[in-house]
C-alpha atoms as a PDB file:
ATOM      1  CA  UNK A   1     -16.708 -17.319  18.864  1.00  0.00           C
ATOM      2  CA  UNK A   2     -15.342 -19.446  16.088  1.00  0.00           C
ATOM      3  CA  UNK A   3     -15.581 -16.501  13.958  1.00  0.00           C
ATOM      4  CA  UNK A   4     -13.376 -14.830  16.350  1.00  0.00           C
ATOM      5  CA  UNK A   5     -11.304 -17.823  16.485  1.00  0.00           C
ATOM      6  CA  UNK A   6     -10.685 -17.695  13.151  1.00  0.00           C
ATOM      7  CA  UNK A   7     -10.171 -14.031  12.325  1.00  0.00           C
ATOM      8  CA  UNK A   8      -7.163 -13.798  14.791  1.00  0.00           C
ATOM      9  CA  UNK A   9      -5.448 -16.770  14.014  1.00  0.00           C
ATOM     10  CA  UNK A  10      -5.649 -16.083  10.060  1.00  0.00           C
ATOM     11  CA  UNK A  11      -4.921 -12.350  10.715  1.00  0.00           C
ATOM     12  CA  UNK A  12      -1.941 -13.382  13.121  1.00  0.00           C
ATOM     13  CA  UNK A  13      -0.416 -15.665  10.510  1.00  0.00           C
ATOM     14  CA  UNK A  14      -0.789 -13.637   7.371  1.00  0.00           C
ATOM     15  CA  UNK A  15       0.989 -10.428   8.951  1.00  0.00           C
ATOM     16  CA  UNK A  16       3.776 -12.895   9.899  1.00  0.00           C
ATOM     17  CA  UNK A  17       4.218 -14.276   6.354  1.00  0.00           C
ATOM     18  CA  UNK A  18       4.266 -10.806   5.410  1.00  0.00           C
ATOM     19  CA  UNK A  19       7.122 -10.158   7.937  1.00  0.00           C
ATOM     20  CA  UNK A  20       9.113 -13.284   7.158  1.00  0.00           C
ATOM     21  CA  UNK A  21       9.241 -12.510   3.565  1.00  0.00           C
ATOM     22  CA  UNK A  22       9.732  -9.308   3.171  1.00  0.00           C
ATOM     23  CA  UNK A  23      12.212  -8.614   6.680  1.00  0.00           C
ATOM     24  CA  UNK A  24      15.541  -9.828   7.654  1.00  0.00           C
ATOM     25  CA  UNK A  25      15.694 -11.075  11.190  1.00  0.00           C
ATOM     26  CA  UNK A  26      16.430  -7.947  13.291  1.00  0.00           C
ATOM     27  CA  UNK A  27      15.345  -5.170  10.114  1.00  0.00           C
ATOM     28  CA  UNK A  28      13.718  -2.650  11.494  1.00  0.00           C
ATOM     29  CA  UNK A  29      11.416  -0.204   9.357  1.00  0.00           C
ATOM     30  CA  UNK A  30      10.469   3.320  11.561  1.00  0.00           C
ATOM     31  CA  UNK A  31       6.766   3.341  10.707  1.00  0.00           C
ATOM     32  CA  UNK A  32       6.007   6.540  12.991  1.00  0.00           C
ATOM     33  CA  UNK A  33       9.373   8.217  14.462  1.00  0.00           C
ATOM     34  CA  UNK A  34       9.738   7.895  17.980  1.00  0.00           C
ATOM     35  CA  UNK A  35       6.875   6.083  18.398  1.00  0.00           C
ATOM     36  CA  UNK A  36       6.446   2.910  16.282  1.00  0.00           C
ATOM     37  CA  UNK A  37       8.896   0.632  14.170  1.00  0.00           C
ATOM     38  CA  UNK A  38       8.413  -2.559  12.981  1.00  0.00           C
ATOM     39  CA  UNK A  39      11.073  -5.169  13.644  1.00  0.00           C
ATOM     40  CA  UNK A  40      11.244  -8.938  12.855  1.00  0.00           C
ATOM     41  CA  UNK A  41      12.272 -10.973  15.810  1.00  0.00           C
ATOM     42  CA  UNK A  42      12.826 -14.543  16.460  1.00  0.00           C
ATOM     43  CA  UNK A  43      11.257 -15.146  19.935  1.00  0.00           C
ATOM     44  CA  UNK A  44      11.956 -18.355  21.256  1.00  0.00           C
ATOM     45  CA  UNK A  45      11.170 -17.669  24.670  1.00  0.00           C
ATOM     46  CA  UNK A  46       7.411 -17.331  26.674  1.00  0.00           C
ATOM     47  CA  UNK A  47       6.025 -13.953  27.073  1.00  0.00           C
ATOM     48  CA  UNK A  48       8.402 -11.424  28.357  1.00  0.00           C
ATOM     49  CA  UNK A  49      10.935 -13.850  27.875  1.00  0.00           C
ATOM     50  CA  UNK A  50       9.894 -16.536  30.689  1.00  0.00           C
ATOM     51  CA  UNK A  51      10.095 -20.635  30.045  1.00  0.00           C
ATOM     52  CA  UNK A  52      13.871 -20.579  28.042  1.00  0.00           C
ATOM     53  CA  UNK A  53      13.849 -21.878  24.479  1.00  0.00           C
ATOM     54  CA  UNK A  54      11.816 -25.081  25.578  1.00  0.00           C
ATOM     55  CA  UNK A  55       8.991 -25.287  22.188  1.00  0.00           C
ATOM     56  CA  UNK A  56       7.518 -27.952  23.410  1.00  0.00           C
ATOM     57  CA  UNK A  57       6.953 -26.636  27.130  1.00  0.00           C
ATOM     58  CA  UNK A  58       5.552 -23.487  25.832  1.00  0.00           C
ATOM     59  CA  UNK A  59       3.272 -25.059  23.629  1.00  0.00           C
ATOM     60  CA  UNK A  60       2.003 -27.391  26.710  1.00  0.00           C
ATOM     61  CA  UNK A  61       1.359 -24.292  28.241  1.00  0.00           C
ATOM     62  CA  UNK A  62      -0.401 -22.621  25.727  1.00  0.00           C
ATOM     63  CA  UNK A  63      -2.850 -25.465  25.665  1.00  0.00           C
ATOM     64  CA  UNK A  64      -2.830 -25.974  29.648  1.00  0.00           C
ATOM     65  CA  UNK A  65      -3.816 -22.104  30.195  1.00  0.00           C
ATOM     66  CA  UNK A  66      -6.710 -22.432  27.181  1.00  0.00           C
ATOM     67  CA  UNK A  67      -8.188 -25.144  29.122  1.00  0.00           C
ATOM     68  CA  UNK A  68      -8.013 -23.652  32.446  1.00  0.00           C
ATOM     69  CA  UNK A  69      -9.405 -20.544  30.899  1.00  0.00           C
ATOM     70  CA  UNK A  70     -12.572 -22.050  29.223  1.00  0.00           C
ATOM     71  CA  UNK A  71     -13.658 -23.982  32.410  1.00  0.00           C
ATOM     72  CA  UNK A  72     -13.188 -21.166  34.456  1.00  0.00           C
ATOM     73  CA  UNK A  73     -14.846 -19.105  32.327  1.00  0.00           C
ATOM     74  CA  UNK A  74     -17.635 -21.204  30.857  1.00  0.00           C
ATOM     75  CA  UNK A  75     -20.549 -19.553  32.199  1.00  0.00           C
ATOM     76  CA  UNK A  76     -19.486 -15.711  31.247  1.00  0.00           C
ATOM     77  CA  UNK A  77     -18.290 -17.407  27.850  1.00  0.00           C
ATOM     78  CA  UNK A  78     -22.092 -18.544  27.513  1.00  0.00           C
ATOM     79  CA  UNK A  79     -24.409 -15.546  28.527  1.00  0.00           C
ATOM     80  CA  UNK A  80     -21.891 -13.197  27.041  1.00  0.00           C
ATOM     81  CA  UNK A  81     -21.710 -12.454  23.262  1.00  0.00           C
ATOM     82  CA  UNK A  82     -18.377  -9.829  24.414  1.00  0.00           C
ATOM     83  CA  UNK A  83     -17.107 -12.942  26.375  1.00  0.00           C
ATOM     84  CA  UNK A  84     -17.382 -15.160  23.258  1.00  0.00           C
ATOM     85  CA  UNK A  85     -15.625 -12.714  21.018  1.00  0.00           C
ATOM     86  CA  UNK A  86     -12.849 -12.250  23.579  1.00  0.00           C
ATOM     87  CA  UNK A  87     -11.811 -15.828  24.523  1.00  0.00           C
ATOM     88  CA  UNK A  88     -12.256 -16.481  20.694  1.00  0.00           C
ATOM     89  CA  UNK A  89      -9.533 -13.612  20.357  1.00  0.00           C
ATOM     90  CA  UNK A  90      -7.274 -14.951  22.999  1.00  0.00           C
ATOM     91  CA  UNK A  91      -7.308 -18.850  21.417  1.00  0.00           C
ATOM     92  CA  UNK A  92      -7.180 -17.663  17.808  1.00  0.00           C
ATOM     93  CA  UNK A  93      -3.902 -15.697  19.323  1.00  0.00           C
ATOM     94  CA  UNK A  94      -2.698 -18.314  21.221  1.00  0.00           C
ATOM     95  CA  UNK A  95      -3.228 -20.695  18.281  1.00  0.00           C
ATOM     96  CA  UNK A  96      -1.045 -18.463  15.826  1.00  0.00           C
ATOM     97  CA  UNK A  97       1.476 -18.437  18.080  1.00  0.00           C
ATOM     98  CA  UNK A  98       1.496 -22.310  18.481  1.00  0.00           C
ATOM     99  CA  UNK A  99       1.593 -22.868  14.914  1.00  0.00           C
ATOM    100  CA  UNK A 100       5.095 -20.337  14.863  1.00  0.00           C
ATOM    101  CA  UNK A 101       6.385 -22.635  17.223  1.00  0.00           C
ATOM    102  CA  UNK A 102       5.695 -25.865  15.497  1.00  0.00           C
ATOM    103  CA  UNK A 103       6.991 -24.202  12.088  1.00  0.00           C
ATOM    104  CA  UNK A 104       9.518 -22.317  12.962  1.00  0.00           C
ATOM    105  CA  UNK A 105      10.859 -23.289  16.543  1.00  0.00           C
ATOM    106  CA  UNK A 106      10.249 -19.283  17.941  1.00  0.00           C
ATOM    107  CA  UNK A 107       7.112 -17.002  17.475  1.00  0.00           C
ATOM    108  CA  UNK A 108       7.708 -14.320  14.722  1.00  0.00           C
ATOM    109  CA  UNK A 109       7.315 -10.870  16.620  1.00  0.00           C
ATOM    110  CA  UNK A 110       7.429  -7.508  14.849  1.00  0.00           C
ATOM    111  CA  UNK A 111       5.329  -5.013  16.384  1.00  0.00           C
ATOM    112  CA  UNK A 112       7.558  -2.096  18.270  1.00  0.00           C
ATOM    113  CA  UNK A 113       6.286   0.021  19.858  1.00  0.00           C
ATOM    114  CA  UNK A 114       9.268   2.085  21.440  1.00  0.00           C
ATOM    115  CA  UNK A 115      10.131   1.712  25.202  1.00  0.00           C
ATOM    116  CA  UNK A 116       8.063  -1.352  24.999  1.00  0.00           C
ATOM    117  CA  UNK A 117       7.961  -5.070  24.271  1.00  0.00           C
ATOM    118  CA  UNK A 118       8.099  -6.569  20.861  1.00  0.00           C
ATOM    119  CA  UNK A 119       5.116  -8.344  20.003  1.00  0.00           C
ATOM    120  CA  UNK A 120       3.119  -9.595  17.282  1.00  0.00           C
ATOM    121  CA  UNK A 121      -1.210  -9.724  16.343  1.00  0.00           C
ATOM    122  CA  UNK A 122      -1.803 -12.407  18.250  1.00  0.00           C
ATOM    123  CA  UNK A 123      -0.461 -11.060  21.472  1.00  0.00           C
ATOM    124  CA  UNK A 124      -2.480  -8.107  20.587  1.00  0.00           C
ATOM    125  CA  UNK A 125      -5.902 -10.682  20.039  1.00  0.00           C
ATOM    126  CA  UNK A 126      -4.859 -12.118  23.145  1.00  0.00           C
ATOM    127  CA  UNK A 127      -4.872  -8.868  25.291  1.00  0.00           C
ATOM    128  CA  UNK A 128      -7.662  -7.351  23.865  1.00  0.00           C
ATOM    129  CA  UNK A 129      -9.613 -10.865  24.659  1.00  0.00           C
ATOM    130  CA  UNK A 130      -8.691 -10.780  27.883  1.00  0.00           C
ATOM    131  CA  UNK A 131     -10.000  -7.039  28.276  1.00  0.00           C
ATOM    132  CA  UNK A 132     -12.929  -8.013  26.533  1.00  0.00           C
ATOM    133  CA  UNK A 133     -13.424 -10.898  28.934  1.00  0.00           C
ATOM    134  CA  UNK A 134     -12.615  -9.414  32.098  1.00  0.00           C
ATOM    135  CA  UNK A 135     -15.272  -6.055  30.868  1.00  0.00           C
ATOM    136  CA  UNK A 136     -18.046  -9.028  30.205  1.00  0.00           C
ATOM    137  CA  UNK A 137     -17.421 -10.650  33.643  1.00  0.00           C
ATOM    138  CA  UNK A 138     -18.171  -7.648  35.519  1.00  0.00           C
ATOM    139  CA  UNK A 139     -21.630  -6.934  33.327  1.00  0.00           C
ATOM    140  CA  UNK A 140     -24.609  -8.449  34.532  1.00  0.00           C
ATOM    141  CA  UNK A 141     -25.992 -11.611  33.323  1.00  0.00           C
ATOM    142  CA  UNK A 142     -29.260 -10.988  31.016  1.00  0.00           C
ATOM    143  CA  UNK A 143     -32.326 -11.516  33.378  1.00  0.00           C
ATOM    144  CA  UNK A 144     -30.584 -11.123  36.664  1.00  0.00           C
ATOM    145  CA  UNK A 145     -31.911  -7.588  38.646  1.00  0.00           C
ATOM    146  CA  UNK A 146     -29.544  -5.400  40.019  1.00  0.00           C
ATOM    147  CA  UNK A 147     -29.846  -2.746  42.880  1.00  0.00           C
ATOM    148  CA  UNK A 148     -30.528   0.708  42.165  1.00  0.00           C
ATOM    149  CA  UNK A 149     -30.317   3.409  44.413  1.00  0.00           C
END
């Protein structure tokens, strides 16, 4: 899991240095026409735009849902290796997207996809955890018979 951790949040961070260096806010650069563009946004705002520009609510947030998440999910988190790997995506996420705030005030997004949300790696780690998570919940526990037909 820490490796996980670790891997998103780093990965998160670097390709947003790479964006805030080399972008203006609002450049975009088509990377496949009509599909895919990358744009440098200043998102100061929750996901899809909910909370307002409150930094310091968002970041409360962030932490609340973590914590809700790993007692809820403590016991898939433990027999699952996939489970470990995905709520190690969604923190190391979340935690890149914290550290925007606390830099920078907004969350550096950049991935555009067209006729869809702009969004950055660690939104990416965090869905992909939460796929991962939700695919290890529904997998039996090692040990535990199942019915067969």
């Amino acid at each position: 899991m820490a490796f996980a951790i670790g891997f998103a949040g780093v990965l998160d961070l670097l390709t947003k240095r790479f964006i805030v260096t080399s972008f203006h806010p609002f450049e975009r650069r088509v990377i496949i026409p009509g599909t895919l563009d990358l744009t440098y946004v200043q998102n100061q705002y929750g996901a899809t735009g909910l909370f307002g520009d409150r930094p310091a609510l968002l970041i409360a947030l962030a932490a609340a849902v973590i914590a809700f998440l790993a007692y809820v999910l403590r016991d898939t988190v433990r027999r699952s290796a996939l489970a470990q790997i995905g709520f190690g995506l969604v923190v190391g996420g979340a935690i890149g997207n914290v550290v925007d705030r606390f830099i920078h005030h907004f969350v550096v997004d950049f991935i555009a996809p067209r006729g869809f949300y702009v969004f950055n790696v660690g939104d990416a780690c965090i869905s992909i955890g939460i796929a991962l998570v939700v695919v290890a919940g529904f997998r039996p526990a090692p040990g535990v018979a199942t019915l067969r037909r």
